[in-house]
Structures are given as structure tokens and as C-alpha cells.
N, C-alpha and C. Protein backbone atom coordinates (compact mmCIF):
# COMPACT_ATOMS: atom_id res chain seq x y z
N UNK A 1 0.82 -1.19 0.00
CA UNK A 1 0.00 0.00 0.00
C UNK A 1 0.87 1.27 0.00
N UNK A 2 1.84 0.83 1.03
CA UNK A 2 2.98 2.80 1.18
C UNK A 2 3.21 2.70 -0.42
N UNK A 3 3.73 1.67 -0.98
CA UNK A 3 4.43 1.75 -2.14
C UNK A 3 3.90 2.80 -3.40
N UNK A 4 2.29 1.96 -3.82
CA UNK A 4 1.19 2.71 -4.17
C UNK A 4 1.17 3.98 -4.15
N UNK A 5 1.09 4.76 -2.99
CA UNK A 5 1.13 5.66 -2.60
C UNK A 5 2.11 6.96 -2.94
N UNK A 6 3.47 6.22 -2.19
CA UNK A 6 4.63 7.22 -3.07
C UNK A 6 4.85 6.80 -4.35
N UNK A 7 4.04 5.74 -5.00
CA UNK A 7 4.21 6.00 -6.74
C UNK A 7 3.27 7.41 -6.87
N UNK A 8 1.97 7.32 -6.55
CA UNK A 8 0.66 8.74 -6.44
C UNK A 8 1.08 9.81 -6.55
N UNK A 9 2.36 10.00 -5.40
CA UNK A 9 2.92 11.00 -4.81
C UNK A 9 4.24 11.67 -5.40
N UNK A 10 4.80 10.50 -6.79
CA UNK A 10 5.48 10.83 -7.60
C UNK A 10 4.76 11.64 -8.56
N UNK A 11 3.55 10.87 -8.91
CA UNK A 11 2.88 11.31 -9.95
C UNK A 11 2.36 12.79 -9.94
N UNK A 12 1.58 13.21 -8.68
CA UNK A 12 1.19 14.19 -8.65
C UNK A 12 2.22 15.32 -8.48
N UNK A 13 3.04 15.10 -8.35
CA UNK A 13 4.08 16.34 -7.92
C UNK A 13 4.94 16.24 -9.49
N UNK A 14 4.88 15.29 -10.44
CA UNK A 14 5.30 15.30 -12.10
C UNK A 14 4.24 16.22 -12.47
N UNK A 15 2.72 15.83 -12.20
CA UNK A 15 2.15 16.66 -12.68
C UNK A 15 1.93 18.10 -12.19
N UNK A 16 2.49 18.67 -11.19
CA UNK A 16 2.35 19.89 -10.93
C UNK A 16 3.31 20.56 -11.57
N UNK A 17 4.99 20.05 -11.53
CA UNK A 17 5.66 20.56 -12.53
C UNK A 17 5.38 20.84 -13.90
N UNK A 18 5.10 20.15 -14.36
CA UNK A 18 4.34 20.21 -15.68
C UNK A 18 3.28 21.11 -15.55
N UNK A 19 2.60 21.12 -14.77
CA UNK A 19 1.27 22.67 -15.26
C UNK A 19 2.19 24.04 -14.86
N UNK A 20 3.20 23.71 -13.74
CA UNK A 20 4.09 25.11 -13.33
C UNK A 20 4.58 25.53 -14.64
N UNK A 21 5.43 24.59 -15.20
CA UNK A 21 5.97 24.90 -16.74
C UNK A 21 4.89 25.41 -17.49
N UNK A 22 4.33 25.17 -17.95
CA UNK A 22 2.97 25.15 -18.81
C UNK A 22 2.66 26.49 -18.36
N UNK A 23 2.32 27.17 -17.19
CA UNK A 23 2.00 28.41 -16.91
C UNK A 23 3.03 29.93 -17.50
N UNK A 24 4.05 29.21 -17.24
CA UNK A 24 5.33 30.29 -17.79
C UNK A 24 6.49 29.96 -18.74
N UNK A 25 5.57 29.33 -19.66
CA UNK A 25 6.36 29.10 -20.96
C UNK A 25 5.24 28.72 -21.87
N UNK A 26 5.36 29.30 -23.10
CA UNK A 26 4.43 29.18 -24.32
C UNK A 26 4.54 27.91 -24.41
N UNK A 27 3.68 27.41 -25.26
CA UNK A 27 4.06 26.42 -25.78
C UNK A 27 4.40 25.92 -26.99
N UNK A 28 4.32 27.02 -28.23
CA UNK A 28 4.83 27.21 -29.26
C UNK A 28 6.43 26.78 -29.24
N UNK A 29 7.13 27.95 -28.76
CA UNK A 29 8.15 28.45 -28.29
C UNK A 29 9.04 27.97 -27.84
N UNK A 30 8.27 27.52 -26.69
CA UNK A 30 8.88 27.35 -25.23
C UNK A 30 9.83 28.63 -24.42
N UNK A 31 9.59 29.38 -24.75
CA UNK A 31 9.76 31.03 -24.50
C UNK A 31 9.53 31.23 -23.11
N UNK A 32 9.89 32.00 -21.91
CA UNK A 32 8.44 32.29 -21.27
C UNK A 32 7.56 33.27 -21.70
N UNK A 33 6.38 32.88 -20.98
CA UNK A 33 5.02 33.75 -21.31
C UNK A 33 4.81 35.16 -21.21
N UNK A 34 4.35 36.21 -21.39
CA UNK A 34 4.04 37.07 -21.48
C UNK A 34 4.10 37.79 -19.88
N UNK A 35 2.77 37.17 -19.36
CA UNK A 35 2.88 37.59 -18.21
C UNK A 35 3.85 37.32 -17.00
N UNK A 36 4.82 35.76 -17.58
CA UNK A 36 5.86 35.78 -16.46
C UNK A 36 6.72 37.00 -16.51
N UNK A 37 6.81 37.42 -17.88
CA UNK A 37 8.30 38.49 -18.43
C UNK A 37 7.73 39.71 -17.64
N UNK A 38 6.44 40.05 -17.53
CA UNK A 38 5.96 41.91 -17.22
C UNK A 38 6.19 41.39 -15.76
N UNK A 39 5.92 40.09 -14.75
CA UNK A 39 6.05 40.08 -13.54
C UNK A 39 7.57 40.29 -12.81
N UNK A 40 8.36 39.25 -13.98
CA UNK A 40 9.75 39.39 -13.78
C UNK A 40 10.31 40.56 -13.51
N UNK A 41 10.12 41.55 -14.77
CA UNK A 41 10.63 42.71 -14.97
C UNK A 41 10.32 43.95 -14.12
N UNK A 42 9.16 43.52 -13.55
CA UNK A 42 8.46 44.97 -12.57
C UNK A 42 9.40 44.75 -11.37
N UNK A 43 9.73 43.29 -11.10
CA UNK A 43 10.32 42.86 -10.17
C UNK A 43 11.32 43.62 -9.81
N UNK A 44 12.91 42.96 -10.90
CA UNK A 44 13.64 44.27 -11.17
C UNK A 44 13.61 45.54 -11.35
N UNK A 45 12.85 46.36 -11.94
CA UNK A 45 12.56 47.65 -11.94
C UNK A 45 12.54 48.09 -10.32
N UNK A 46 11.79 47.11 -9.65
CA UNK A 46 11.27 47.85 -8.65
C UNK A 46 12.62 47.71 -7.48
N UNK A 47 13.66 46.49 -8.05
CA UNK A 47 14.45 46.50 -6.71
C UNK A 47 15.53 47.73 -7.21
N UNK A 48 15.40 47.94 -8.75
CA UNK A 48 16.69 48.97 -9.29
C UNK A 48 16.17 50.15 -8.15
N UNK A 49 15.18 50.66 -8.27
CA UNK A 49 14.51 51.64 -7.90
C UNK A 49 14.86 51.87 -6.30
N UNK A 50 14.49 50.85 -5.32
CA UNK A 50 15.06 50.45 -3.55
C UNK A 50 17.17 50.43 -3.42
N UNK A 51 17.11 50.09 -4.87
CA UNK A 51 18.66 50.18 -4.53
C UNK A 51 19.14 51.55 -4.90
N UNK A 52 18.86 52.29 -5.78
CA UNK A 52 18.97 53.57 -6.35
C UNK A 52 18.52 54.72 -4.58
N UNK A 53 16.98 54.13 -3.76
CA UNK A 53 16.89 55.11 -2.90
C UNK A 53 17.56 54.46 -1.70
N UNK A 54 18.62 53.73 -1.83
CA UNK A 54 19.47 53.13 -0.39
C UNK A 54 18.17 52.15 0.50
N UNK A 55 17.35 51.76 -0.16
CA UNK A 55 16.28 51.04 0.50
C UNK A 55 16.96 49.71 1.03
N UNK A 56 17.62 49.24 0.25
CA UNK A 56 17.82 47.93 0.04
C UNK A 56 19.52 47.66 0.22
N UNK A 57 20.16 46.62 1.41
CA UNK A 57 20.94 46.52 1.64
C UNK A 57 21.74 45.75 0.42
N UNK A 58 21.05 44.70 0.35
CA UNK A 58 22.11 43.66 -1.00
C UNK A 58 21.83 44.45 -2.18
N UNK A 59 23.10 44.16 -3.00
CA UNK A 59 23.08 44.02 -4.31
C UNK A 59 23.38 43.18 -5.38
N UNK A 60 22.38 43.44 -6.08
CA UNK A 60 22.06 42.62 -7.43
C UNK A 60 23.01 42.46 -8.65
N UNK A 61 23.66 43.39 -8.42
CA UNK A 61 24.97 43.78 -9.58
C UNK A 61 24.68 44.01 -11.01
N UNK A 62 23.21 45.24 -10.93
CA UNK A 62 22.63 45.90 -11.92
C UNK A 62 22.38 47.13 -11.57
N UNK A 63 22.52 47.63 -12.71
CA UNK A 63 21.96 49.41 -12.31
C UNK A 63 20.73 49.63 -12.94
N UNK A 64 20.82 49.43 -14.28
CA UNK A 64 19.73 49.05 -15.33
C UNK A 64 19.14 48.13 -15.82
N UNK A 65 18.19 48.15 -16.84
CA UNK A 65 17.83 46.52 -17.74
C UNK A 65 17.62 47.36 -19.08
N UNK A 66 18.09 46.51 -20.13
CA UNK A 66 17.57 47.26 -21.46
C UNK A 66 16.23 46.26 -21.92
N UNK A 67 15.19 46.58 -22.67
CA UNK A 67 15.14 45.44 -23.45
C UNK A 67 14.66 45.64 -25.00
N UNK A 68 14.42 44.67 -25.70
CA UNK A 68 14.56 44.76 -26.98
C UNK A 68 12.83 43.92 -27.11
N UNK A 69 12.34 44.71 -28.32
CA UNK A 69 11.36 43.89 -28.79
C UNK A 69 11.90 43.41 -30.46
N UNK A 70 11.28 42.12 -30.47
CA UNK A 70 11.89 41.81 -31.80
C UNK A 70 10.56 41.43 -32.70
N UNK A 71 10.32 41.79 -33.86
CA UNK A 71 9.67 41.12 -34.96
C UNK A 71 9.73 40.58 -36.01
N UNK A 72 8.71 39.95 -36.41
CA UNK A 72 9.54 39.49 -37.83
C UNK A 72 8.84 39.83 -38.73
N UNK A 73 9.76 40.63 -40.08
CA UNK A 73 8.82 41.47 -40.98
C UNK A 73 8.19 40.60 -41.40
N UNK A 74 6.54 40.94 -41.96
CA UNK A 74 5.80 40.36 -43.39
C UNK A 74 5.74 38.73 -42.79
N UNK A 75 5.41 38.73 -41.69
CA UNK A 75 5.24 37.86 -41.00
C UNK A 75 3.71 36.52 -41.44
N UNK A 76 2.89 37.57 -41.81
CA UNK A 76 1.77 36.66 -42.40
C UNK A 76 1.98 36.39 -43.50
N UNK A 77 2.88 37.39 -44.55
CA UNK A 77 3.00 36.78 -45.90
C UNK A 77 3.72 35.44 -45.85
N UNK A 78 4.44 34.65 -44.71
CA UNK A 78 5.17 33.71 -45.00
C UNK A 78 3.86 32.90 -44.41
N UNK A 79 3.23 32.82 -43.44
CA UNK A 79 1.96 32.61 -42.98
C UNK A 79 1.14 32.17 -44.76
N UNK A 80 0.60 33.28 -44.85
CA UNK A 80 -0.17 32.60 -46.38
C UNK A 80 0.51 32.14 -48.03
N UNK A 81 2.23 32.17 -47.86
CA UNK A 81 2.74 31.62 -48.79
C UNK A 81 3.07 30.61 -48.77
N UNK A 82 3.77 30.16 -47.45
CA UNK A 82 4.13 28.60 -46.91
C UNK A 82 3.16 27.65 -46.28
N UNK A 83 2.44 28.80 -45.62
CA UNK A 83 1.44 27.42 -44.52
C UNK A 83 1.63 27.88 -42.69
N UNK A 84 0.92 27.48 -42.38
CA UNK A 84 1.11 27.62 -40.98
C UNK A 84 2.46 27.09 -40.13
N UNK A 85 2.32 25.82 -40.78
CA UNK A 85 3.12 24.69 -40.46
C UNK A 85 4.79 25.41 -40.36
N UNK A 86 5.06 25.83 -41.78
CA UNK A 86 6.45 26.77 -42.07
C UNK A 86 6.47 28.02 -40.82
N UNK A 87 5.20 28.56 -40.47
CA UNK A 87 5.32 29.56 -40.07
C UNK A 87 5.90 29.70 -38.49
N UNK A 88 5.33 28.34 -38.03
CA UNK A 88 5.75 28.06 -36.81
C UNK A 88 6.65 27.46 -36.79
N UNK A 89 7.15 27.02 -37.98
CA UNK A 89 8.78 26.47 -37.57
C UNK A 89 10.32 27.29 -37.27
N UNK A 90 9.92 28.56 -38.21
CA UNK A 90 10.37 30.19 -38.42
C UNK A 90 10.15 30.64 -36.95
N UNK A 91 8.95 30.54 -36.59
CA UNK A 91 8.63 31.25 -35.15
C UNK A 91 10.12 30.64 -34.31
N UNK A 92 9.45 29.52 -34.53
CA UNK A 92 10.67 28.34 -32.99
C UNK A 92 11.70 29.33 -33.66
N UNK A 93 12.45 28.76 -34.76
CA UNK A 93 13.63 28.81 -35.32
C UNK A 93 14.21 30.37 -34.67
N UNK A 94 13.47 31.45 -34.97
CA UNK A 94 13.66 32.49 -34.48
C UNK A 94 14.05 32.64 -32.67
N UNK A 95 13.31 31.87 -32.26
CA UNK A 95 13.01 32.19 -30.29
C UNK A 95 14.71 31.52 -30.26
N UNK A 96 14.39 30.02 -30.98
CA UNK A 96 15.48 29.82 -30.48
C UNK A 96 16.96 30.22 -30.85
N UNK A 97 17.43 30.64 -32.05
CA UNK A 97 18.23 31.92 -32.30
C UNK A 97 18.59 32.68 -30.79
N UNK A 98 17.58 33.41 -31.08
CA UNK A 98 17.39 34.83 -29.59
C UNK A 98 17.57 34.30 -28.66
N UNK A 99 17.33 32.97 -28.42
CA UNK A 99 17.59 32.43 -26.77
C UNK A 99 19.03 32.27 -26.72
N UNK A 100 19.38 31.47 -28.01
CA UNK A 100 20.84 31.32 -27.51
C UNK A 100 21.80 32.27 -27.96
N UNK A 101 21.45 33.20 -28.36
CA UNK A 101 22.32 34.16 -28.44
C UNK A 101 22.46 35.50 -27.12
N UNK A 102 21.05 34.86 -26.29
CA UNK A 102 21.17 36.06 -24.98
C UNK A 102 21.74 34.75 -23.91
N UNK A 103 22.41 35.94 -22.89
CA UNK A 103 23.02 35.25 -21.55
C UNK A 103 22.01 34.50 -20.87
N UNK A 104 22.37 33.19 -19.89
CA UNK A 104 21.40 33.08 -18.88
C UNK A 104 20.60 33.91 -18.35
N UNK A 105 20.97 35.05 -17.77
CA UNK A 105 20.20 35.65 -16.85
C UNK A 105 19.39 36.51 -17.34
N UNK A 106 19.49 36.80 -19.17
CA UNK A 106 18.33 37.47 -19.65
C UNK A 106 17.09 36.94 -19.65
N UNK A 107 16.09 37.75 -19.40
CA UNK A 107 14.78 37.05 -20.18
C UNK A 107 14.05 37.12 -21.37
N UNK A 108 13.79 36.03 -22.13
CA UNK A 108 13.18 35.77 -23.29
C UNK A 108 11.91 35.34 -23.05
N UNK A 109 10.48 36.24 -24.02
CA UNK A 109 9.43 36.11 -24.00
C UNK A 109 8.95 36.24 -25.42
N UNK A 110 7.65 35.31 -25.61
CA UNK A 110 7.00 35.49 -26.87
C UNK A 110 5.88 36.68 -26.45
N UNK A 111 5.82 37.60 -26.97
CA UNK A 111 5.12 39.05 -26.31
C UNK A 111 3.87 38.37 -27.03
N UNK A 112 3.39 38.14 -27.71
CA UNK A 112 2.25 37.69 -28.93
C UNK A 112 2.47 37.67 -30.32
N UNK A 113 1.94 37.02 -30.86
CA UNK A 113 1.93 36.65 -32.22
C UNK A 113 3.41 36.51 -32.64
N UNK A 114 4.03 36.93 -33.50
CA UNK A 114 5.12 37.23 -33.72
C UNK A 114 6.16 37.73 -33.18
N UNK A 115 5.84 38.59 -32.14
CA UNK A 115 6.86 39.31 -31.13
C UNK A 115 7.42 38.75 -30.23
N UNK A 116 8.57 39.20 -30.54
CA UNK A 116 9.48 38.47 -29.42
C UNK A 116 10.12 39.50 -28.39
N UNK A 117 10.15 39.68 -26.94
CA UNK A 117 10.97 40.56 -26.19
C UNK A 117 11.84 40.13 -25.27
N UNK A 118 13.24 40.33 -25.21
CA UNK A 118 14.31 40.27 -24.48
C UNK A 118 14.36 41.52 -23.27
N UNK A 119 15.24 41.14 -22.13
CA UNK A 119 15.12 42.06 -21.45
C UNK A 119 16.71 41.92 -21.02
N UNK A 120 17.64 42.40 -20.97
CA UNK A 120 19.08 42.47 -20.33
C UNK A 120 19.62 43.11 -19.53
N UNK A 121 19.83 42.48 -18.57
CA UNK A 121 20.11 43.01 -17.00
C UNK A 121 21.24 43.87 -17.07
N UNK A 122 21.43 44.75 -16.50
CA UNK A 122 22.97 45.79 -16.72
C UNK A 122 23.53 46.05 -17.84
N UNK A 123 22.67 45.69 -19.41
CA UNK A 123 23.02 46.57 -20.75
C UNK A 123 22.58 47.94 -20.55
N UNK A 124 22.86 48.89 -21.09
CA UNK A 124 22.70 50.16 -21.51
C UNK A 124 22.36 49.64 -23.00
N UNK A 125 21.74 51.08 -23.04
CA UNK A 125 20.97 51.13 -24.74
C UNK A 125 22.25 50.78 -25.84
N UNK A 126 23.34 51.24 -25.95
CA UNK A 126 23.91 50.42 -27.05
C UNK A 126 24.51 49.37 -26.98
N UNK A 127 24.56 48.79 -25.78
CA UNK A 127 25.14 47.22 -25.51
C UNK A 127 23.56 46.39 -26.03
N UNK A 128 22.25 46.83 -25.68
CA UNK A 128 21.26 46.10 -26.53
C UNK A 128 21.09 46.23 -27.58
N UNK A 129 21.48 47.67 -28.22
CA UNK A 129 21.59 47.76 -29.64
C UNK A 129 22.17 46.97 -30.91
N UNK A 130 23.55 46.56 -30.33
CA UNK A 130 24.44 45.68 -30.62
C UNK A 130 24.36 44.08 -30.34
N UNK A 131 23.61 43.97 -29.58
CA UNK A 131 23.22 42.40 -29.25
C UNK A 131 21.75 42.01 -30.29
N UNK A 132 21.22 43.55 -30.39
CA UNK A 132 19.91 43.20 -31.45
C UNK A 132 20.35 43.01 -32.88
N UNK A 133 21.13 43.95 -32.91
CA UNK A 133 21.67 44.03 -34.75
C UNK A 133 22.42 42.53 -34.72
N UNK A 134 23.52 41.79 -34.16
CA UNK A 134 23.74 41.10 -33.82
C UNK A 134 22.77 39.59 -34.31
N UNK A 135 21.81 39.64 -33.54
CA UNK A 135 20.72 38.89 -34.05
C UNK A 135 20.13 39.19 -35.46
N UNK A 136 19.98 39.84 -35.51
CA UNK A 136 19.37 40.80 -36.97
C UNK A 136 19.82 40.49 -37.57
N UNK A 137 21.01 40.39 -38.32
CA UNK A 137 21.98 39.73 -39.04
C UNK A 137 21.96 38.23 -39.32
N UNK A 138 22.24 37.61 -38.16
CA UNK A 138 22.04 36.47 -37.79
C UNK A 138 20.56 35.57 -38.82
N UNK A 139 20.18 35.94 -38.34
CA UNK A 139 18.81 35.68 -38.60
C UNK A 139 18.49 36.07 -39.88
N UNK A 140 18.82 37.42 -40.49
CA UNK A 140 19.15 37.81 -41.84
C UNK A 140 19.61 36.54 -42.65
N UNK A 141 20.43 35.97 -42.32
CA UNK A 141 21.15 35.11 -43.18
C UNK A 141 20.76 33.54 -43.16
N UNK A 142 19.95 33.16 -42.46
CA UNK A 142 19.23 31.64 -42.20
C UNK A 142 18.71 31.35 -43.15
N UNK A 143 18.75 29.97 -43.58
CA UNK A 143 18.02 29.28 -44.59
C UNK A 143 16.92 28.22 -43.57
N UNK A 144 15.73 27.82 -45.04
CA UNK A 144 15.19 26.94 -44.45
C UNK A 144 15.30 26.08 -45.23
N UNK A 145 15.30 24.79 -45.22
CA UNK A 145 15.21 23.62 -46.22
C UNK A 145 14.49 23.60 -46.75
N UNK A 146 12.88 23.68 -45.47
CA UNK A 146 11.67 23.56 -46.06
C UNK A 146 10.58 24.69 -46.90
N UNK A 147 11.39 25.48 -46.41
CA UNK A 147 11.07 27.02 -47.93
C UNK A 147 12.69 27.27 -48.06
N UNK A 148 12.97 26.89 -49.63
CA UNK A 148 14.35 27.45 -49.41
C UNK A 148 14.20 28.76 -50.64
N UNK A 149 13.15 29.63 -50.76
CA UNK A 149 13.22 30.70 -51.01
C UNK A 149 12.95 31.92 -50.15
N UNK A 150 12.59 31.28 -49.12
CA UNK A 150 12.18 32.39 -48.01
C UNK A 150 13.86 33.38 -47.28
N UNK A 151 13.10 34.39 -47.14
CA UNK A 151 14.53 35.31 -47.39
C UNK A 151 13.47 36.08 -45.70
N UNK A 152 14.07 35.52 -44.08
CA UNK A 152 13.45 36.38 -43.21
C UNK A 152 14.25 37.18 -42.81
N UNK A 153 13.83 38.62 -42.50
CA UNK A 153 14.21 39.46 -41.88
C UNK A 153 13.70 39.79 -40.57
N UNK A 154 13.76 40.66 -39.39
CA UNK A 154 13.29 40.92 -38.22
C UNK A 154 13.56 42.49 -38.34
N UNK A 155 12.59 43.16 -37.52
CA UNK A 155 13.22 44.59 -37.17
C UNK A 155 13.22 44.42 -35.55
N UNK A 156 13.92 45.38 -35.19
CA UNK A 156 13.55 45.46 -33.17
C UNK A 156 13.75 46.69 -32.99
N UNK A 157 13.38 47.06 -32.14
CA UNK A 157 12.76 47.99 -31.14
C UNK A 157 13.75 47.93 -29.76
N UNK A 158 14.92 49.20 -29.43
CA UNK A 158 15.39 48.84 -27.84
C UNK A 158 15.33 50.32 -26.94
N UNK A 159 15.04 49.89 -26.03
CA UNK A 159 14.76 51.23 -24.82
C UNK A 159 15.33 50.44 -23.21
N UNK A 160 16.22 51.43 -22.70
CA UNK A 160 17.06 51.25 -21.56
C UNK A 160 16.17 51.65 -20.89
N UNK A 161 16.04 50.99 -19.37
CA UNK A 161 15.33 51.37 -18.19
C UNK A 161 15.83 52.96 -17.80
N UNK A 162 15.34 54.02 -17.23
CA UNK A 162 15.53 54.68 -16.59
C UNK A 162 15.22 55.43 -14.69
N UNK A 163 16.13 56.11 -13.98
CA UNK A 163 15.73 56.27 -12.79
C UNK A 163 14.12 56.82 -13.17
N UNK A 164 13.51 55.46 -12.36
CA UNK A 164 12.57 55.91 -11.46
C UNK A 164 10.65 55.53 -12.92
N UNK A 165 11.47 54.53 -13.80
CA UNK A 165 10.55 54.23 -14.70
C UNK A 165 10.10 52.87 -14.17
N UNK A 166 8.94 52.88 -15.06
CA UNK A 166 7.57 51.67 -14.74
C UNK A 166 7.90 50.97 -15.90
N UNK A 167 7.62 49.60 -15.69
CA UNK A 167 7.53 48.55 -17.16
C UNK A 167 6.71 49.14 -17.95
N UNK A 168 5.64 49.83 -17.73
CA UNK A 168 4.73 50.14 -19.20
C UNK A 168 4.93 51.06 -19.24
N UNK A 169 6.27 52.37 -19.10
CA UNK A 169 7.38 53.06 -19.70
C UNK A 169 8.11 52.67 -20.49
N UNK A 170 8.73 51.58 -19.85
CA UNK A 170 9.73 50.80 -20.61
C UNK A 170 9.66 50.26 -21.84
N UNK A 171 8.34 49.07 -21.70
CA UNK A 171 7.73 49.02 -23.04
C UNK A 171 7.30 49.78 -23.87
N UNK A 172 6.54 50.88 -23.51
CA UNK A 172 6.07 51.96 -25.01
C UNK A 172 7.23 52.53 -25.34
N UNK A 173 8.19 52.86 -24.81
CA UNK A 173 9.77 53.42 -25.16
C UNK A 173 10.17 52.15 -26.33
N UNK A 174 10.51 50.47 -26.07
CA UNK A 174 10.91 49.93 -27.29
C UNK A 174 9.58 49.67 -27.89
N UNK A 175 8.42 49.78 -27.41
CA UNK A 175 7.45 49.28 -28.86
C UNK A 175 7.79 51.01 -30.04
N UNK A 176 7.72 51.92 -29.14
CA UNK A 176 7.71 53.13 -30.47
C UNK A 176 8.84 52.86 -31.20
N UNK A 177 9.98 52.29 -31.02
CA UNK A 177 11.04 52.40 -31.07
C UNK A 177 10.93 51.39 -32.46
N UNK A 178 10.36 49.91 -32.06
CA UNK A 178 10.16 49.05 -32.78
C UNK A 178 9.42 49.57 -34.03
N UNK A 179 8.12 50.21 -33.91
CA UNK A 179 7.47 50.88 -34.64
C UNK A 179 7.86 52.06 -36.05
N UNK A 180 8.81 52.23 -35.61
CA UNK A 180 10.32 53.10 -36.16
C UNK A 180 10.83 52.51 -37.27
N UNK A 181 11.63 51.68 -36.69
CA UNK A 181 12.25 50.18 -37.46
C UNK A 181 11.56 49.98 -38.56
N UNK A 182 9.89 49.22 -37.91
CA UNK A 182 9.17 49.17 -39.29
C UNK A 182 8.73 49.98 -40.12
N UNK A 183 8.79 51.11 -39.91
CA UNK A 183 8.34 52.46 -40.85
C UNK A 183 9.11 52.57 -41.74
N UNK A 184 10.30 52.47 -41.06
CA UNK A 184 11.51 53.05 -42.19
C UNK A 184 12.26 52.47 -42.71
N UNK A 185 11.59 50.92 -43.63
CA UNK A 185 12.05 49.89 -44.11
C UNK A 185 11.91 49.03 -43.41
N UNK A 186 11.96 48.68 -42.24
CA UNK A 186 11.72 46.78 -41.71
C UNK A 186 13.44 46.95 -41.72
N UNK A 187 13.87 45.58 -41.08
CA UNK A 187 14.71 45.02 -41.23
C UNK A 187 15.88 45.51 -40.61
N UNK A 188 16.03 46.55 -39.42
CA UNK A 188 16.73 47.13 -38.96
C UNK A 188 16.34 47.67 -37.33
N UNK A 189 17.12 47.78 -36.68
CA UNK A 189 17.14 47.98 -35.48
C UNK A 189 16.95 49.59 -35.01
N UNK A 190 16.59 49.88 -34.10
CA UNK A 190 16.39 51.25 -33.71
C UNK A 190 16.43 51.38 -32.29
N UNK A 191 16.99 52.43 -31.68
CA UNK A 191 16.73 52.64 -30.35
C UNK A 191 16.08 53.58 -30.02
N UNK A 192 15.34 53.85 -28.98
CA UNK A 192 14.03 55.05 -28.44
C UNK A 192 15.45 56.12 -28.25
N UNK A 193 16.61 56.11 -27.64
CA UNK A 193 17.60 56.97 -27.15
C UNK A 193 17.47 57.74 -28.69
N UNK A 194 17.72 56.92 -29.60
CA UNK A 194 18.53 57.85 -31.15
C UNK A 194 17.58 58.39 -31.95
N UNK A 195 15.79 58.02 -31.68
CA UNK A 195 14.53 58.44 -32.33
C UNK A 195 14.77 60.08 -32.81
């Protein structure tokens, strides 16, 4: 009967991991989610902020966070030229690019649909600038087997935290930023600092 039991007791605690995961990671992707990244990030913001007013004894060994939103141009045209199927393979292909090209301790999120946002702990605006173009490039130059005429590009969007800013500062700083990018050709990086 004990035996039974701590098999149960394996089981249910497999399955809680599994819905924990499931809560803060897409499942497209495997990214985290949306709302883990805005919880994460307020997080930080808010201890930059306690360490900035001497609130807070330890330190984190950050002053700032930059982050970057990333897209991918003409995103549905590969959507209704290839198929869904292509489209989400581009998606992954992309996250995972961006994942492994940021440090551990950044965070990577699928913002929606197509968007992707990074956040980097102690970059300043042109250390993310350079880690975006970086990717941009990168990614510029990928083939797929399974469309091997598809030619993707990304634009992004980057804005550095500042004293005494809110995440939904932070964000409308790289979405305008991003917004930029795509105006003025796609396919290129922009920062809210150089607008």
C-alpha cells in the first residue's frame, strides 16, 4: 500500500511541474510567457529603484535593464505563402536563435503573435543595440530547407530602463522604437535613445 502511494505521490508532484511549466512558458516556443516576463521585470525595476533610494541593503549587480522587442517582418506573408506549419517552424527557429544568443540571466518572451521581447540586465541602450543588430543579421542570413526561397528578416525595437521608470514606460519606449524600425524599411534595429 505505502508503495502505491509514493508512486501517487510521484505522480502528482510530475504533474504539478508540468502545469508550473505550462504556466510560464508558451508552448509554441517554449519562450516564457508574457505575463511571467511583465512580472519578472516589474520585479527588477522595482528592486533597481530600492537600490537607487538606499532602501535595500544587498546588491544585485545591476543598475539598469535594457530590453529589446523583436519582430519578424511580413510575417503573415510567409503565414499565407508557406502554410502555418512553415510559419511556426520560423517562429521556434527564431526564439530559439534569440535564446541562444542572450546570456542566462536574460529574459526571453514570446510578447504575442510574432513578437518576441528580451530584457538584459545591466546593458545600456547600445550594448542592446548591438546584441539586437547582432541577431538581426544572424537571422538575416538563415536558410530553411523547407522554404528554401524564403529570405526572413526581423526589425527590433530597444529602450534602456531609466531612474525611477515603470515597465509600461519601458515598453512603449521599445514598442515606439520598434514601430520606427518598421516604418523606415523593416529590417533594422532602432533605439528610443537615437529616435
Amino acid at each position: 500500500m505505502s508503495e502505491d502511494k509514493d508512486k501517487r505521490i510521484v505522480e502528482l508532484e510530475t504533474q504539478i511541474h508540468d502545469l508550473e511549466k505550462d504556466l510560464i512558458h508558451d508552448s509554441l516556443t517554449g519562450l516564457k510567457t508574457r505575463a511571467f516576463f511583465e512580472e519578472e521585470l516589474s520585479i527588477y525595476l522595482a528592486i533597481i529603484e530600492q537600490n537607487e533610494q538606499g532602501k535595500r541593503r544587498e546588491w544585485f549587480g545591476f543598475r539598469n535593464i535594457s530590453i529589446i522587442f523583436f519582430d519578424i517582418d511580413h510575417f503573415k506573408n510567409i503565414n499565407d505563402t508557406y502554410g502555418h506549419d512553415i510559419g511556426d517552424a520560423v517562429l521556434r527557429k527564431v526564439a530559439e536563435t534569440i535564446q541562444a544568443d542572450l546570456r542566462t540571466g536574460d529574459t526571453i518572451s514570446r510578447w504575442g503573435g510574432e513578437e518576441i521581447v528580451a530584457s538584459l540586465l545591466g546593458a545600456n541602450e547600445k550594448d542592446a543595440v548591438g546584441k539586437a543588430e547582432k541577431i538581426r543579421q544572424e537571422l538575416e542570413s538563415m536558410s530553411f530547407p523547407e522554404a528554401k526561397d524564403l529570405k526572413l528578416t526581423i526589425s527590433a525595437g530597444v529602450a534602456a530602463s531609466e531612474k525611477g521608470m515603470t515597465l509600461s514606460e519601458l515598453v512603449k519606449r521599445a514598442d515606439k522604437a520598434l514601430y520606427d524600425a518598421k516604418e523606415n524599411g523593416r529590417n533594422k534595429v532602432v533605439a528610443y535613445g537615437s529616435r
